[in-house]
C-alpha atoms as a PDB file:
ATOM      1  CA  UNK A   1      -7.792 -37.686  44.556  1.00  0.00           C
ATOM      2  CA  UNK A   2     -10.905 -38.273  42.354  1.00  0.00           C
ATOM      3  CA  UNK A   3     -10.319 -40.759  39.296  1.00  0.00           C
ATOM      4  CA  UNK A   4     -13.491 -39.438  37.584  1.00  0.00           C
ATOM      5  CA  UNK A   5     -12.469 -36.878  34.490  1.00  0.00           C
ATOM      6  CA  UNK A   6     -15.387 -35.251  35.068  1.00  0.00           C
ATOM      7  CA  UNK A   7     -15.270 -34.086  38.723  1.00  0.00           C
ATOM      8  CA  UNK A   8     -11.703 -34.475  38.937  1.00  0.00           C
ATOM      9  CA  UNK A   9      -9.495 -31.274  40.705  1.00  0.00           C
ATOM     10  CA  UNK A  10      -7.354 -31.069  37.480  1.00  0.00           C
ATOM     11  CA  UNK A  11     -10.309 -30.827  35.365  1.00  0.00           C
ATOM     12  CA  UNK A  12     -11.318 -27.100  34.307  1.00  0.00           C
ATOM     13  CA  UNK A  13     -14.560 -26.034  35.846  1.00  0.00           C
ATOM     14  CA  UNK A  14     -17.105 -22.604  34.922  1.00  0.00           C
ATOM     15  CA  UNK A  15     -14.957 -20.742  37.330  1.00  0.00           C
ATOM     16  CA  UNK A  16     -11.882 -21.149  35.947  1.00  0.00           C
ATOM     17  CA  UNK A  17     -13.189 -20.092  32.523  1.00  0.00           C
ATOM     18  CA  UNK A  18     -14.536 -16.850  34.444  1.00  0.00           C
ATOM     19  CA  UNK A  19     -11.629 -16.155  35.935  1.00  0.00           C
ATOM     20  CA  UNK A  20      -9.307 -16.303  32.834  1.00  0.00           C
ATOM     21  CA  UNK A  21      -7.376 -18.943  34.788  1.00  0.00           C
ATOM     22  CA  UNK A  22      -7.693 -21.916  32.298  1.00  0.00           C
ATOM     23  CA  UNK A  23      -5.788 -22.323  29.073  1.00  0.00           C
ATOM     24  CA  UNK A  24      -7.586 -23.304  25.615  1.00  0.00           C
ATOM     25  CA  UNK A  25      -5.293 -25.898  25.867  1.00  0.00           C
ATOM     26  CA  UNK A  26      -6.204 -27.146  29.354  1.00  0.00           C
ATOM     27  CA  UNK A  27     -10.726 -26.956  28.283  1.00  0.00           C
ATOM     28  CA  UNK A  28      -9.851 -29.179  24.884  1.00  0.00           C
ATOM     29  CA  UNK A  29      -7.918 -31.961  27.307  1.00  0.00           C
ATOM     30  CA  UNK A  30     -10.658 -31.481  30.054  1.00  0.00           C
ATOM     31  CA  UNK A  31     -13.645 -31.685  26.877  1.00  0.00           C
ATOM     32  CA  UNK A  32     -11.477 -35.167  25.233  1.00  0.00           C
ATOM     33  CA  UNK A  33     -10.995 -36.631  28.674  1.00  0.00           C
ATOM     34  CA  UNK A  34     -14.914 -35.787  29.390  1.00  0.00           C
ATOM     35  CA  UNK A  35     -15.839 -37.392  25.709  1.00  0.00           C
ATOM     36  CA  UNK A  36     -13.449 -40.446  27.102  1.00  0.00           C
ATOM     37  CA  UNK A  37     -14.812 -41.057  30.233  1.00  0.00           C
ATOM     38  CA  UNK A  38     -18.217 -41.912  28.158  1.00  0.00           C
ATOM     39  CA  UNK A  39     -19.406 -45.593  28.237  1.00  0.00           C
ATOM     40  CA  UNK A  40     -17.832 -47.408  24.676  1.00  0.00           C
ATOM     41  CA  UNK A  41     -21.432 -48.983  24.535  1.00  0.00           C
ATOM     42  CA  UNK A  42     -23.393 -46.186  24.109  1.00  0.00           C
ATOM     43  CA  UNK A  43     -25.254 -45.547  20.768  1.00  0.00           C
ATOM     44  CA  UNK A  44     -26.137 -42.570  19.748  1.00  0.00           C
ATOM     45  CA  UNK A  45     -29.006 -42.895  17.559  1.00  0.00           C
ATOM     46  CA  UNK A  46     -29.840 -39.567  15.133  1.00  0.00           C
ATOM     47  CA  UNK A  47     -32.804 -39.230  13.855  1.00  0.00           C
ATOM     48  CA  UNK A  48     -32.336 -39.499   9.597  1.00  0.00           C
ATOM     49  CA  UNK A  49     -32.900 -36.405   8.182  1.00  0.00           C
ATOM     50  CA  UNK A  50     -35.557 -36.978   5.578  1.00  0.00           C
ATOM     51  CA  UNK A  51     -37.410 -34.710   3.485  1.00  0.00           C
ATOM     52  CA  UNK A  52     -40.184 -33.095   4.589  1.00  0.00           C
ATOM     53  CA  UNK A  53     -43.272 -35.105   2.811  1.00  0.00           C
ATOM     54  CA  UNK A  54     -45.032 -32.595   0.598  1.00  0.00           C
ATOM     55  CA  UNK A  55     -48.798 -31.494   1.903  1.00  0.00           C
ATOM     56  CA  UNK A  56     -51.040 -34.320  -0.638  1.00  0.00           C
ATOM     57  CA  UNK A  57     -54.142 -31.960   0.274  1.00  0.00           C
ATOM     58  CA  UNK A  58     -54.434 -28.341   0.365  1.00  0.00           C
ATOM     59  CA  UNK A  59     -56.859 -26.534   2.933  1.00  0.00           C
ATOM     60  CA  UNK A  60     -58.157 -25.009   0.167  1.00  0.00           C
ATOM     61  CA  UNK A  61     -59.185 -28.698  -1.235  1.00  0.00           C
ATOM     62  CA  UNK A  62     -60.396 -30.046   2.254  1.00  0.00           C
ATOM     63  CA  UNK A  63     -62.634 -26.503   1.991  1.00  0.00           C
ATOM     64  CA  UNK A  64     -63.979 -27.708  -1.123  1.00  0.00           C
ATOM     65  CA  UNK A  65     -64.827 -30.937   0.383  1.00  0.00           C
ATOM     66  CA  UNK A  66     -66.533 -29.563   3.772  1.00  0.00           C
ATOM     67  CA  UNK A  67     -68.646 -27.332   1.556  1.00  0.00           C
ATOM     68  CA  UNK A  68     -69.535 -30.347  -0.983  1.00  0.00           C
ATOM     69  CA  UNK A  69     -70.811 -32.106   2.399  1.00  0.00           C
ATOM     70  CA  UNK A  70     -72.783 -29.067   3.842  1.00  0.00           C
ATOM     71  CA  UNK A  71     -74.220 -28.603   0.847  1.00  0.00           C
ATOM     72  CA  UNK A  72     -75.370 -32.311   1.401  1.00  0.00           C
ATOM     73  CA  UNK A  73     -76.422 -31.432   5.056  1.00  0.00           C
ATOM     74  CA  UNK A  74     -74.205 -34.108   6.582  1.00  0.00           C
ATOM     75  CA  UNK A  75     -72.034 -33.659   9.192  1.00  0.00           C
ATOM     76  CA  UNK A  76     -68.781 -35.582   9.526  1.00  0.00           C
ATOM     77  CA  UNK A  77     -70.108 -38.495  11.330  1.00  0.00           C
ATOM     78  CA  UNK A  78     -72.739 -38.941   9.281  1.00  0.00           C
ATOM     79  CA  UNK A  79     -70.398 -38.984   5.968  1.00  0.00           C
ATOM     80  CA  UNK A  80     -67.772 -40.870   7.522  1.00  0.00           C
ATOM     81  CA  UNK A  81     -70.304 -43.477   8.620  1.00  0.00           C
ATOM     82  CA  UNK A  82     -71.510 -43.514   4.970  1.00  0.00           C
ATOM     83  CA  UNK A  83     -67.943 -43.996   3.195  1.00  0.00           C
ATOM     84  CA  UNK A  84     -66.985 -46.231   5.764  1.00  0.00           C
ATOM     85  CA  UNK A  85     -64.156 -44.360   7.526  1.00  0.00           C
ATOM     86  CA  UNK A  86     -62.902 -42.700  10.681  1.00  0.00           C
ATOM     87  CA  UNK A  87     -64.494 -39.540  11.792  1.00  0.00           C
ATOM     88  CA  UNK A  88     -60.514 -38.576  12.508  1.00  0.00           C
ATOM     89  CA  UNK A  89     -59.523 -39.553   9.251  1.00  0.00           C
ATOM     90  CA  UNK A  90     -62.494 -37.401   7.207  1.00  0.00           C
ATOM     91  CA  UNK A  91     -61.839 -34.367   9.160  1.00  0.00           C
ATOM     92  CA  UNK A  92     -58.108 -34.705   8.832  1.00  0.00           C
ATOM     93  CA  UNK A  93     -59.151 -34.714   4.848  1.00  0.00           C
ATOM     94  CA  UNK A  94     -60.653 -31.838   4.836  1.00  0.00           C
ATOM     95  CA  UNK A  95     -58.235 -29.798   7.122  1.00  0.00           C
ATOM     96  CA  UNK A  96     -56.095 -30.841   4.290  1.00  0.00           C
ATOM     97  CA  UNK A  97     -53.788 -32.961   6.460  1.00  0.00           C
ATOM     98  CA  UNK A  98     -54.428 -35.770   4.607  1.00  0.00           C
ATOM     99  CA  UNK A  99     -55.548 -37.322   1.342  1.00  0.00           C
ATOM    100  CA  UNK A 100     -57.836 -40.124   0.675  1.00  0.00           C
ATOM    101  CA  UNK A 101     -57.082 -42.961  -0.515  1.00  0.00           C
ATOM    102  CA  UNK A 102     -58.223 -44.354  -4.077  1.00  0.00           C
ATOM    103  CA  UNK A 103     -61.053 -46.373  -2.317  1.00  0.00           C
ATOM    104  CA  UNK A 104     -61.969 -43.457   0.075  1.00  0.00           C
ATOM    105  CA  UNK A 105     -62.314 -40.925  -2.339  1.00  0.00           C
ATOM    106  CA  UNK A 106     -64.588 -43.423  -4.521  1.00  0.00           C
ATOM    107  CA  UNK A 107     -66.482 -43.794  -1.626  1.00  0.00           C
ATOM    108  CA  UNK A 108     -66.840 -40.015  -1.284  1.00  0.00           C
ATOM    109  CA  UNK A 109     -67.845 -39.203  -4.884  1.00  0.00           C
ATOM    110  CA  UNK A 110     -70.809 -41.890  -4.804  1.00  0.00           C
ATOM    111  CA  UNK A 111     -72.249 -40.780  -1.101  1.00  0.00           C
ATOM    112  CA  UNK A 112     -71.703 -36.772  -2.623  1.00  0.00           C
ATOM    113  CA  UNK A 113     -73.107 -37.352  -5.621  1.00  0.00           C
ATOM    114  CA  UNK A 114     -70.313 -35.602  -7.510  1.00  0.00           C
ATOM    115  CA  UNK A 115     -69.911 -36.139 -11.346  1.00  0.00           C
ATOM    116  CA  UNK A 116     -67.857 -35.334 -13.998  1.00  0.00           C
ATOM    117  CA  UNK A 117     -65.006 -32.563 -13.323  1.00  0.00           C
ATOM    118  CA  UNK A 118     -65.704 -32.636  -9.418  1.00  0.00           C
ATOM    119  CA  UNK A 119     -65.728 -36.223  -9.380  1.00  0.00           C
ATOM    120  CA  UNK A 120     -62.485 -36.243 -11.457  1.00  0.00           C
ATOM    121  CA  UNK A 121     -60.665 -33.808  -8.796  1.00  0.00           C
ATOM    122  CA  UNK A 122     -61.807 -35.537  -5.996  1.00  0.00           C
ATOM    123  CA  UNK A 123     -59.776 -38.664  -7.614  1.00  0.00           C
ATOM    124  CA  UNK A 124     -56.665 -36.562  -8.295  1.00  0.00           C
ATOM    125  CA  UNK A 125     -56.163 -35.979  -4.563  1.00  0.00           C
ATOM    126  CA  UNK A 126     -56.136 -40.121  -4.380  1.00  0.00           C
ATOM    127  CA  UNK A 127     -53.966 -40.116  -7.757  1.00  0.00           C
ATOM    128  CA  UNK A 128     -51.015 -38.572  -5.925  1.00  0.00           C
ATOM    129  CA  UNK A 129     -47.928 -39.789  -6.481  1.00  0.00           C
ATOM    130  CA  UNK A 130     -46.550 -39.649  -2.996  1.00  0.00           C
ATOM    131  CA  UNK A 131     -49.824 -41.438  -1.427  1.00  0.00           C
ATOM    132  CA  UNK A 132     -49.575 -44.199   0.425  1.00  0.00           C
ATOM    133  CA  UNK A 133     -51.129 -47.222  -1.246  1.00  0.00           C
ATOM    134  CA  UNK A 134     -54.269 -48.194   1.371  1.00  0.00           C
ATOM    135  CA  UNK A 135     -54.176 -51.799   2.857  1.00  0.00           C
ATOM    136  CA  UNK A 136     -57.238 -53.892   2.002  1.00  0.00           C
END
């Protein structure tokens, strides 16, 4: 005879349950001696559930930035190389997956041009309050 709950004759299997032929009483011993038969060292790690973060940047917002930069005629290489950032990172801006950080959107305004109210939105997306601060 088998000494593993699991496989063991005793132990209710999908035919049983199909056939009517085991008890309620007999799956919620088989289920407990299943649950028992687990190693005592396992860990089961959850993830935490956590909020979802909110979106910092709309794609309406990372619209208004692409547009600002065609206007310029640059393409995103050629303004990421001038603000000093990732070509991943700029075009993750303006798909409005992300939002820049004080220091990129500074960078941004100057190599724009932008001024006064457009200047002043394009620091709100860095004035966030859920942004990450950006490592020197």
């Amino acid at each position: 005879m088998s000494t593993d709950p699991v496989t063991s004759p005793d132990t209710p299997g999908i035919g049983d349950r199909i056939s009517g032929k085991a008890t309620p009483a007999a799956l919620a011993a088989a289920a407990q001696r299943r649950r028992d038969a687990l190693p005592t060292s396992t860990v089961l790690v959850l993830p935490q559930a956590t909020a979802q973060p909110r979106r910092l940047v709309t794609p309406e917002a990372g619209h208004q930035l692409r547009t600002w930069r065609w206007r310029h005629g640059l393409t995103v290489a050629l303004l990421a190389d001038r603000i000093g950032c990732a070509r991943s990172t700029l075009a993750r801006i303006e798909a409005g997956k992300r939002a820049p950080g004080p220091t990129t959107a500074e960078a941004i305004i100057r190599a724009l041009a932008l001024t006064g109210a457009e200047a002043a939105w394009v620091r709100s997306l860095a004035d966030h309050p859920d942004h990450p601060q950006e490592t020197p």
